[in-house]
Every structure is written in structure tokens, then in C-alpha cells.
PDB file of N, CA and C in Angstrom:
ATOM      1  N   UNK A   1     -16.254   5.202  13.239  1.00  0.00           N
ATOM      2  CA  UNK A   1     -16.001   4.240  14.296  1.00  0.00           C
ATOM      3  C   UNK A   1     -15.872   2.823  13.740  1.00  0.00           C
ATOM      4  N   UNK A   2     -16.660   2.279  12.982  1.00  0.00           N
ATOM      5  CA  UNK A   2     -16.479   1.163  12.328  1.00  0.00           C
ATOM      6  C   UNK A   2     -15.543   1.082  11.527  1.00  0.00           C
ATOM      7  N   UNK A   3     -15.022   2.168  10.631  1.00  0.00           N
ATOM      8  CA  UNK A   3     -13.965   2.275  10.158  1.00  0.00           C
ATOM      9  C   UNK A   3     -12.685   1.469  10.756  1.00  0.00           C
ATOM     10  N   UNK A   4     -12.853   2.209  11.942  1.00  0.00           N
ATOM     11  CA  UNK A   4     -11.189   2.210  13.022  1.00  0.00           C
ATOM     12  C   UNK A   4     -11.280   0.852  13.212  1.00  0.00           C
ATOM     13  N   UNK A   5     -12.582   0.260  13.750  1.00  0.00           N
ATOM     14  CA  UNK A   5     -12.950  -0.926  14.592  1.00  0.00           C
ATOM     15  C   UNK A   5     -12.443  -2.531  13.184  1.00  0.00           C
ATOM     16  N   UNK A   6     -12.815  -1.934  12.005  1.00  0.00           N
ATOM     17  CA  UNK A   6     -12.246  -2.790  10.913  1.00  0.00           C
ATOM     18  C   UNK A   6     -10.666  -2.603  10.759  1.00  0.00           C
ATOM     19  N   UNK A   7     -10.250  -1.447  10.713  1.00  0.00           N
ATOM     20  CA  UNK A   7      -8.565  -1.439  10.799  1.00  0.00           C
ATOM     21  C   UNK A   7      -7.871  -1.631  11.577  1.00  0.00           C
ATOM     22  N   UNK A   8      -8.546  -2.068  12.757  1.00  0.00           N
ATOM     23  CA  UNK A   8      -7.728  -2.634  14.009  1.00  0.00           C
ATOM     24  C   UNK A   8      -7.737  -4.186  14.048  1.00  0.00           C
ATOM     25  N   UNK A   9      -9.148  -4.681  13.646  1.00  0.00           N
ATOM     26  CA  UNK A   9      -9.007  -6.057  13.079  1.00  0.00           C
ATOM     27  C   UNK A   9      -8.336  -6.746  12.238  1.00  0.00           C
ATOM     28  N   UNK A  10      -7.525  -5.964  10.920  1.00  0.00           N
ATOM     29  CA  UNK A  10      -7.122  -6.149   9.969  1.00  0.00           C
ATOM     30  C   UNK A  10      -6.115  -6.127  10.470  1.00  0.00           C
ATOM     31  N   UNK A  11      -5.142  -5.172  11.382  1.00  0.00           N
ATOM     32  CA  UNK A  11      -3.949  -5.226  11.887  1.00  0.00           C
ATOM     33  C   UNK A  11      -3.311  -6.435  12.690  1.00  0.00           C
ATOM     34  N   UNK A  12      -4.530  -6.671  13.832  1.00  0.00           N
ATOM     35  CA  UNK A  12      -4.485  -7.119  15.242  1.00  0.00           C
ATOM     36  C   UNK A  12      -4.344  -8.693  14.146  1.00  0.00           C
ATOM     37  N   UNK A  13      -5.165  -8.869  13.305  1.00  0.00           N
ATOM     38  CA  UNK A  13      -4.662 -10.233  13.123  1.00  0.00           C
ATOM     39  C   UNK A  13      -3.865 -10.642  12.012  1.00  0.00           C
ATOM     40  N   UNK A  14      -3.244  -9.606  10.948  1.00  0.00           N
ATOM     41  CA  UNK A  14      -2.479  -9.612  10.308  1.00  0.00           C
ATOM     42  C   UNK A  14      -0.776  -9.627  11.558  1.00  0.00           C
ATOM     43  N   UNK A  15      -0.962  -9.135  12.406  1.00  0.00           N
ATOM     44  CA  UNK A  15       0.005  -9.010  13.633  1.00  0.00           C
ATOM     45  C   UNK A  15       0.016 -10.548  13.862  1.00  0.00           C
ATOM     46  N   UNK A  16      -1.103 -11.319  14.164  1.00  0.00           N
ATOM     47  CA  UNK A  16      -1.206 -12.944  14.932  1.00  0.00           C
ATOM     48  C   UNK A  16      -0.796 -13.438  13.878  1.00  0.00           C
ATOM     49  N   UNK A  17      -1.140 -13.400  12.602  1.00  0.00           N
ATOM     50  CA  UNK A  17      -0.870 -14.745  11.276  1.00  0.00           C
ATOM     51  C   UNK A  17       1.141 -14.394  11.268  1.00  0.00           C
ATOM     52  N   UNK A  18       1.092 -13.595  11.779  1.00  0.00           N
ATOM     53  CA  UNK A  18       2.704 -12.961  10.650  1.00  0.00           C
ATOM     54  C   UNK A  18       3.648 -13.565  12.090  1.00  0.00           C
ATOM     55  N   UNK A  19       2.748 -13.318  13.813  1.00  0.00           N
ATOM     56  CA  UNK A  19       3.733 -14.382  14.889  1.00  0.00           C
ATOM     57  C   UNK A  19       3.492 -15.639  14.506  1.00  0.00           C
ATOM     58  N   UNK A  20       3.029 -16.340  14.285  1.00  0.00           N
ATOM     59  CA  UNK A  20       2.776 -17.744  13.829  1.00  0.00           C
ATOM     60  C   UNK A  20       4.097 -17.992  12.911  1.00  0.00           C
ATOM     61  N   UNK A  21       4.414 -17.325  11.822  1.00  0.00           N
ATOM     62  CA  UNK A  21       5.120 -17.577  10.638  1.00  0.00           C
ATOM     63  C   UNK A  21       6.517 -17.380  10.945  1.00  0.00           C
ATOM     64  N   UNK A  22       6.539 -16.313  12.036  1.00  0.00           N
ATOM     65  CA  UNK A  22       7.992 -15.999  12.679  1.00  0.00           C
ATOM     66  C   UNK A  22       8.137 -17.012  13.921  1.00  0.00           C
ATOM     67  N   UNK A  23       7.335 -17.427  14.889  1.00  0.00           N
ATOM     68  CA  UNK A  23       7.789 -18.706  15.676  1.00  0.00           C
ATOM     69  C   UNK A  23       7.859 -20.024  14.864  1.00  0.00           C
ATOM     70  N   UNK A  24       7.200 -19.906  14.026  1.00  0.00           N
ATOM     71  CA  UNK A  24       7.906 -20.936  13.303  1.00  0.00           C
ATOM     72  C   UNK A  24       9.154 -21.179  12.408  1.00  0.00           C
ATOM     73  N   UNK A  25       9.449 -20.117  12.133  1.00  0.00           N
ATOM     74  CA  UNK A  25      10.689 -20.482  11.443  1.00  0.00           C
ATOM     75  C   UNK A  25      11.626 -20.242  12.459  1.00  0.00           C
ATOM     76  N   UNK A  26      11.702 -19.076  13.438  1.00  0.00           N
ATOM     77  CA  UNK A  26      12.262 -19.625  14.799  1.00  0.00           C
ATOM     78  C   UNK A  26      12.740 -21.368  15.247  1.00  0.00           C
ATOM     79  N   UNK A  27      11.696 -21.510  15.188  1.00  0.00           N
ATOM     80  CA  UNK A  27      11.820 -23.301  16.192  1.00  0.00           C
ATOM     81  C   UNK A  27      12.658 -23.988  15.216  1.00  0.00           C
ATOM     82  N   UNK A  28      12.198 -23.912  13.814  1.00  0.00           N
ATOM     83  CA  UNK A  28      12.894 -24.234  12.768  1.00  0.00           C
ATOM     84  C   UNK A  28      14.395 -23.929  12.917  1.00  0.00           C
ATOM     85  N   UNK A  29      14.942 -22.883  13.255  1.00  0.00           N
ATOM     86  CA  UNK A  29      16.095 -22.454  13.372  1.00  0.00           C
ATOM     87  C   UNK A  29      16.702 -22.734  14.764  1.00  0.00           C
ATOM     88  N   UNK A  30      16.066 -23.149  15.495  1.00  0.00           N
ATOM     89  CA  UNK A  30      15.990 -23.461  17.052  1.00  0.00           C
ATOM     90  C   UNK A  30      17.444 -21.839  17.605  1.00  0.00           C
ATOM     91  N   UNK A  31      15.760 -20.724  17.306  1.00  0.00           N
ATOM     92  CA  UNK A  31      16.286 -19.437  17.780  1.00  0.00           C
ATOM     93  C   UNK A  31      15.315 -19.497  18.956  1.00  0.00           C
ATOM     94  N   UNK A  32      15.336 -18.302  20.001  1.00  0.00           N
ATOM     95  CA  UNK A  32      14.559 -18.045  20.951  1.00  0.00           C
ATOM     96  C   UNK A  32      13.351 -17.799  20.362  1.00  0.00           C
ATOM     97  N   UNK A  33      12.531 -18.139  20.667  1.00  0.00           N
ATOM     98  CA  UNK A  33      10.735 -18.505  20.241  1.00  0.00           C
ATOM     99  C   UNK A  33      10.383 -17.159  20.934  1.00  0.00           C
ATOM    100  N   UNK A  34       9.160 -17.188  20.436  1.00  0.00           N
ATOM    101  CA  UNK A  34       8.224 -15.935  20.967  1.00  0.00           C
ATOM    102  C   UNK A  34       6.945 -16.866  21.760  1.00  0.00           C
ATOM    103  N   UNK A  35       6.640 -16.130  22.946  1.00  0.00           N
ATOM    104  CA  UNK A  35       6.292 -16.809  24.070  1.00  0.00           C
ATOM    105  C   UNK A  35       4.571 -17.038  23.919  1.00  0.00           C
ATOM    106  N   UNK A  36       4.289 -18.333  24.312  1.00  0.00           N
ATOM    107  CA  UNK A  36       3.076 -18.493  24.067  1.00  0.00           C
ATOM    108  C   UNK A  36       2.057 -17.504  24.465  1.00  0.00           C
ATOM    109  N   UNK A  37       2.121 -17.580  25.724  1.00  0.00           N
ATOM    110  CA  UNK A  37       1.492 -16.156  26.319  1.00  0.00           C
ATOM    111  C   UNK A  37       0.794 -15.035  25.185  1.00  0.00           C
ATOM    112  N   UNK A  38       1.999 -14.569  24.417  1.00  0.00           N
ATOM    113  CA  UNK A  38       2.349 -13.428  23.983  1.00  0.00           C
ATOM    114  C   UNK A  38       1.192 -14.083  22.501  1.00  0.00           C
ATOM    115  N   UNK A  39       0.965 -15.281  21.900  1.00  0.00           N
ATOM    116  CA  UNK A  39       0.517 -15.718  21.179  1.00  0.00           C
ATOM    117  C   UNK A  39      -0.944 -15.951  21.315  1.00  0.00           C
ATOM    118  N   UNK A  40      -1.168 -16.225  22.191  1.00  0.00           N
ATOM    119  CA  UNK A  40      -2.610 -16.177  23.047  1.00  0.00           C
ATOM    120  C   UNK A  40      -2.992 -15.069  23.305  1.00  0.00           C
ATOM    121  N   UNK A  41      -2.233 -14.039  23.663  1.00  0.00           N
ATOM    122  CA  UNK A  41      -2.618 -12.676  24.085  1.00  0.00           C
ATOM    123  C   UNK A  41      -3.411 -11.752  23.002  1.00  0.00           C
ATOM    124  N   UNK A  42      -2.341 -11.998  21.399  1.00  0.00           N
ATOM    125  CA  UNK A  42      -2.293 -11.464  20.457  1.00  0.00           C
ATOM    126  C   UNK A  42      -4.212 -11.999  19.965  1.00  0.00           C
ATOM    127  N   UNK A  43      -3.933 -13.274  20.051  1.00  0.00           N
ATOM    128  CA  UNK A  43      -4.939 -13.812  19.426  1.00  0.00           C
ATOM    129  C   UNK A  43      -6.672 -13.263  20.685  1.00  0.00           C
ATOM    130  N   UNK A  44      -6.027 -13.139  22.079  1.00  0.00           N
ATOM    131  CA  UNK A  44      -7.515 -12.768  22.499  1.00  0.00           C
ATOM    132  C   UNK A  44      -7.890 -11.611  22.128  1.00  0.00           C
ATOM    133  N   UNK A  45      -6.988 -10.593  22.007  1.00  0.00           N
ATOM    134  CA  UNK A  45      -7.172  -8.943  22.040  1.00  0.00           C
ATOM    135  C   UNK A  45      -8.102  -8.707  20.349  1.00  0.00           C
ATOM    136  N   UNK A  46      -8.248 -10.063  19.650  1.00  0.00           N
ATOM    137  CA  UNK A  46      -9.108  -9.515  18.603  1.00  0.00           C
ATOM    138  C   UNK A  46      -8.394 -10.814  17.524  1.00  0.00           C
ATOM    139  N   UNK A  47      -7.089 -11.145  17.294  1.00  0.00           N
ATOM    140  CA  UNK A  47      -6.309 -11.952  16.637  1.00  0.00           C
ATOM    141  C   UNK A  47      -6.704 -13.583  16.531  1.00  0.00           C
ATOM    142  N   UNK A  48      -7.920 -13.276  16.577  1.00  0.00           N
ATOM    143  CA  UNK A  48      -7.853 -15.019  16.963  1.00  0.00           C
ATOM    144  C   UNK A  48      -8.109 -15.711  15.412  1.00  0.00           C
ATOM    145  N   UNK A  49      -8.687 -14.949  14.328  1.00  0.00           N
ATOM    146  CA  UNK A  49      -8.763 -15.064  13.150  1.00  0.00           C
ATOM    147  C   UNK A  49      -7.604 -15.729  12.384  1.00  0.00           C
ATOM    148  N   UNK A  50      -6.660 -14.772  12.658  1.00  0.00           N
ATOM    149  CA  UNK A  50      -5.356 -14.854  11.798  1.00  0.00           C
ATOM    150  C   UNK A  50      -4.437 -15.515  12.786  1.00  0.00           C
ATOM    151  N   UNK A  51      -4.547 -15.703  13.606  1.00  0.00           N
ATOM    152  CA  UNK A  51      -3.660 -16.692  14.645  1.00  0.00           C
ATOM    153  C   UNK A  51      -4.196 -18.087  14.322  1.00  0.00           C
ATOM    154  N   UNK A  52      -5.407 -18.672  14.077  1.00  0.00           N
ATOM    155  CA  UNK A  52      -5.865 -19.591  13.451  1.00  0.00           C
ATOM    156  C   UNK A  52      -5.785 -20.360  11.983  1.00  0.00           C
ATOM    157  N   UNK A  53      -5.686 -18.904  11.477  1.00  0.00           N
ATOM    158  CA  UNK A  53      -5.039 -19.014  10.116  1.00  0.00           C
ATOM    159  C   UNK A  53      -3.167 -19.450   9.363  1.00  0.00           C
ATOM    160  N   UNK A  54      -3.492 -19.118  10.548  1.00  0.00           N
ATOM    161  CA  UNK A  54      -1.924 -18.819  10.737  1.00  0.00           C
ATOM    162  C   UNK A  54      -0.998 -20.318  11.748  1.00  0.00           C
ATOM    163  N   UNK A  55      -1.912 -21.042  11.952  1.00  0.00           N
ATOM    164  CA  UNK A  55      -1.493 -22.328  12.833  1.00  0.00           C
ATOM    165  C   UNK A  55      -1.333 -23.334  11.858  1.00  0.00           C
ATOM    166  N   UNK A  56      -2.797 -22.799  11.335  1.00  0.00           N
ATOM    167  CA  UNK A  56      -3.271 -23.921  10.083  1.00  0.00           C
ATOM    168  C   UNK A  56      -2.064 -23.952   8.605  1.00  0.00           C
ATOM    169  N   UNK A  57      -1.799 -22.335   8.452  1.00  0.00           N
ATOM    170  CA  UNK A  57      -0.959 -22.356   6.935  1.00  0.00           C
ATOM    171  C   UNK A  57       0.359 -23.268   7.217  1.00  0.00           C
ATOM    172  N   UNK A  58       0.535 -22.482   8.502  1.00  0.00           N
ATOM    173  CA  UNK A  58       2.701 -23.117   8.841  1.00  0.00           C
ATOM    174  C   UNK A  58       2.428 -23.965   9.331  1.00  0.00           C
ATOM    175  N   UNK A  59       1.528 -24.855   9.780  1.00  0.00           N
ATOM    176  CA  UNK A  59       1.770 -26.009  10.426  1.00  0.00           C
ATOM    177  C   UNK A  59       2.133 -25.868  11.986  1.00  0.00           C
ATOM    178  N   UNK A  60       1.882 -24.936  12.794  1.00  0.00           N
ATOM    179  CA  UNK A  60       2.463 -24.669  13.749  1.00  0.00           C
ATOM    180  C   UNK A  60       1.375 -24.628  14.869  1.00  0.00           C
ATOM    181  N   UNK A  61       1.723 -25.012  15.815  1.00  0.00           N
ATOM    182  CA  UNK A  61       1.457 -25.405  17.507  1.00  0.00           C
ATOM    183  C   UNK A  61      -0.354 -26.093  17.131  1.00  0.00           C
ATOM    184  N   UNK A  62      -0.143 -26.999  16.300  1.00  0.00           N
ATOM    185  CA  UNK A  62      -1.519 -27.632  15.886  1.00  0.00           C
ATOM    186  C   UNK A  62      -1.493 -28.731  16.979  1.00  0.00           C
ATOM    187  N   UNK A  63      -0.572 -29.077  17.156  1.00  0.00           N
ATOM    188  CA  UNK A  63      -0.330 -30.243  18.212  1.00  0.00           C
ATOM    189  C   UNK A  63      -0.762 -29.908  19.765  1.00  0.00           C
ATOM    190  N   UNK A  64      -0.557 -28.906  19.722  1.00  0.00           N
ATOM    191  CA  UNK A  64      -0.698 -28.471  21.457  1.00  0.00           C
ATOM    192  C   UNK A  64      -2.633 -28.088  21.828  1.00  0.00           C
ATOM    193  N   UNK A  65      -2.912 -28.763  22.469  1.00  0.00           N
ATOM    194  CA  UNK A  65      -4.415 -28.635  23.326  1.00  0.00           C
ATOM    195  C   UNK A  65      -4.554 -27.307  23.399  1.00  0.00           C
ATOM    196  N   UNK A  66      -3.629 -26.378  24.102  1.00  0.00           N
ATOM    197  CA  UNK A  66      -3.920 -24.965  24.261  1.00  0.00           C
ATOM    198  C   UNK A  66      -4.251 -24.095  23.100  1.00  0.00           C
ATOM    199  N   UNK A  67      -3.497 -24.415  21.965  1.00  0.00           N
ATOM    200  CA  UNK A  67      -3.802 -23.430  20.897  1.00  0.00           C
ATOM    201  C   UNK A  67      -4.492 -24.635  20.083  1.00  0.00           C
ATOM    202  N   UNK A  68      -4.902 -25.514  19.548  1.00  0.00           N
ATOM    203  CA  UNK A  68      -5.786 -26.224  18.206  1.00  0.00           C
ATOM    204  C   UNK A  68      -7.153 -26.098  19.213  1.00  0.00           C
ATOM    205  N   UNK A  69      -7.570 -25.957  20.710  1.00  0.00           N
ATOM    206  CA  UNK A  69      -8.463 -26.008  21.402  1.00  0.00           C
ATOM    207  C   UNK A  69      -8.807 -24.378  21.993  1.00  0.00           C
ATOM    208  N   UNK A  70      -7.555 -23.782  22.438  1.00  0.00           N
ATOM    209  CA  UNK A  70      -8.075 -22.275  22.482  1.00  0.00           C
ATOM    210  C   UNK A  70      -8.088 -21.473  22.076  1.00  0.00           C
ATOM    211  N   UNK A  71      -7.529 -21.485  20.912  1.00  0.00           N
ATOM    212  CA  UNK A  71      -7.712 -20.495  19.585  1.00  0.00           C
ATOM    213  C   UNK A  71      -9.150 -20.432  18.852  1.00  0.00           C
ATOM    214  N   UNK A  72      -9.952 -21.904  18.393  1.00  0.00           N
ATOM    215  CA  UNK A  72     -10.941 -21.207  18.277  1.00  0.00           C
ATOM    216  C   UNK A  72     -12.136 -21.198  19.524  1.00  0.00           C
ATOM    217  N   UNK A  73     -11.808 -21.695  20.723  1.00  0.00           N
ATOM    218  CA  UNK A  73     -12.552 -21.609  21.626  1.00  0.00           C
ATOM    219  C   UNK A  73     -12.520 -19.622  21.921  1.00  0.00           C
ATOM    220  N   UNK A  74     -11.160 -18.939  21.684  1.00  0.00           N
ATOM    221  CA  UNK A  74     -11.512 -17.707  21.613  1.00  0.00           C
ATOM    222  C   UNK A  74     -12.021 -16.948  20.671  1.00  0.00           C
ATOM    223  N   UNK A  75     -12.256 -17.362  19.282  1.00  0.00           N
ATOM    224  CA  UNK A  75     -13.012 -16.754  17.718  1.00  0.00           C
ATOM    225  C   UNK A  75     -14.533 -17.072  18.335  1.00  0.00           C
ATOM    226  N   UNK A  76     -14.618 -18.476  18.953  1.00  0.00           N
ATOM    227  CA  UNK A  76     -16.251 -18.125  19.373  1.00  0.00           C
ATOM    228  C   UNK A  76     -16.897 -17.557  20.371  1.00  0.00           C
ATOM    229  N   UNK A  77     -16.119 -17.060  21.445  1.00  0.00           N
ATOM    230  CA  UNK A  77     -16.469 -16.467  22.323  1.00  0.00           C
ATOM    231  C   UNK A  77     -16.499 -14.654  21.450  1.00  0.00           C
ATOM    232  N   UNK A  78     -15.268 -14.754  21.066  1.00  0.00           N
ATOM    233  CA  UNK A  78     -15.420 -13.201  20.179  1.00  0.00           C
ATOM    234  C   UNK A  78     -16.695 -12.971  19.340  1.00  0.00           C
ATOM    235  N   UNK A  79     -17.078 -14.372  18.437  1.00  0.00           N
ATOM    236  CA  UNK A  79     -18.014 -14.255  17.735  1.00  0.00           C
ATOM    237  C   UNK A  79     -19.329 -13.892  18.363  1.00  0.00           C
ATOM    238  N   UNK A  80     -19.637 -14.667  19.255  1.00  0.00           N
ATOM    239  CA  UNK A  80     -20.666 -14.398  20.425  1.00  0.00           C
ATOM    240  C   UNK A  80     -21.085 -13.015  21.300  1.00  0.00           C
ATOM    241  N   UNK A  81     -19.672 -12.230  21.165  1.00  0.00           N
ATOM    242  CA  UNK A  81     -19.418 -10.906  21.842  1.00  0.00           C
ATOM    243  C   UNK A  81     -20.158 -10.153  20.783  1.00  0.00           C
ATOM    244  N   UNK A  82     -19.381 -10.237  19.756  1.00  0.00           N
ATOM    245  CA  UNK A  82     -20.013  -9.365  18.784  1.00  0.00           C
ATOM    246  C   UNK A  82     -21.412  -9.479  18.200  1.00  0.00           C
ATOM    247  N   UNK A  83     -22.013 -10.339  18.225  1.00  0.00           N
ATOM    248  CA  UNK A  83     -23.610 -11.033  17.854  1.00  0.00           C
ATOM    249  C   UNK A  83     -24.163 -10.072  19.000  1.00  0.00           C
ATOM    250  N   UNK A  84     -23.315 -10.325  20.484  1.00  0.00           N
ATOM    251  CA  UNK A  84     -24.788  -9.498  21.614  1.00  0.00           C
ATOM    252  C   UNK A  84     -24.330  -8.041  21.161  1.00  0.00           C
ATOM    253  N   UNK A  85     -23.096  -7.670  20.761  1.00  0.00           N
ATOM    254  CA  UNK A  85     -22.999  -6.223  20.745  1.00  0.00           C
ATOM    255  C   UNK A  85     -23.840  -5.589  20.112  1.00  0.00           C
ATOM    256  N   UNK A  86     -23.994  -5.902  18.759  1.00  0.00           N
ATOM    257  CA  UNK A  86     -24.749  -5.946  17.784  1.00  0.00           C
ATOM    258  C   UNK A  86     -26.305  -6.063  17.746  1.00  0.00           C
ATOM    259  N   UNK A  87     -26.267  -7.038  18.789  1.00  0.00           N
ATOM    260  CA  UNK A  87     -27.947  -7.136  19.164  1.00  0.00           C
ATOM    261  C   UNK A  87     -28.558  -5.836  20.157  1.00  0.00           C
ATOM    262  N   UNK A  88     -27.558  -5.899  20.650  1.00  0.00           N
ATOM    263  CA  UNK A  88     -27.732  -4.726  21.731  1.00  0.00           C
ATOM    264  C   UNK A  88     -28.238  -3.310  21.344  1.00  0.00           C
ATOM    265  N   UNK A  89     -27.440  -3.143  20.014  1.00  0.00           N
ATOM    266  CA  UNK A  89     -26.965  -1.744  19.346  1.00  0.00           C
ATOM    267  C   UNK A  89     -28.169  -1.590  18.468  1.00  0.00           C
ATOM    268  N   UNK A  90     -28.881  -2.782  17.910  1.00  0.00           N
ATOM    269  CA  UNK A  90     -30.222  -2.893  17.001  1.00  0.00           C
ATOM    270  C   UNK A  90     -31.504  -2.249  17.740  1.00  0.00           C
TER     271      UNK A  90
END
């Protein structure tokens, strides 16, 4: 179970760092962008790691309140999830 629960993490935010790198060279190219939503989504479902990572490497949507403010406002709520899960499970 922990197994899976680590390879879904590894995915889910290797998935968020790699949209970051593709809306950005998007905008760069001023192609159709991939939708914030869809960037936020990625990043709540577990991605908030590498969506963070991933703002920070490309330089991308650092400017905007929603993501430099809810990106890691969602890593600490995740972080927090997992501390009670964990506490729970002890």
C-alpha cells in the first residue's frame, strides 16, 4: 500500500512539474494554454510538490496570488493531512 501511495506521488507530481513547463512554453509561443483550473486541480489531487517546483524552475504563474499563494497554501494543508493520518494510524 505504501508502495502504490509513493508511486502515485511520484507520478501525480512529476504530471504537475512537466504542466508548468508545457504552459509555459505555450504562453511563450502564445499557443492555447492549459487551463488554470486544470493546474490547481493537478496540484490539489497530491501535485502540489512538483507544481511548486515547477513555478519556481520556469518562472511561471509566480506573479499570480492564486498560484505563488495557493500552491503552497495546498502542500500545507496536504502536509497537515498526512501528519493526522499518520497520527491516527500510530
Amino acid at each position: 500500500m505504501l508502495t502504490f501511495f509513493l508511486g502515485y506521488l511520484f507520478l501525480v507530481n512529476a504530471l504537475a512539474f512537466l504542466l508548468m513547463l508545457a504552459d509555459k512554453r505555450k504562453a511563450q509561443k502564445k499557443l492555447w494554454r492549459i487551463p488554470e483550473a486544470t493546474l490547481m486541480t493537478v496540484a490539489a489531487i497530491g501535485g502540489s510538490i512538483g507544481a511548486l517546483a515547477g513555478m519556481y524552475t520556469f518562472r511561471h504563474k509566480t506573479r499570480k496570488p492564486k498560484f505563488y499563494i495557493g500552491i503552497p497554501v495546498i502542500l500545507a494543508l496536504q502536509i497537515l493531512a498526512a501528519a493526522y493520518l499518520l497520527y491516527i494510524a500510530l
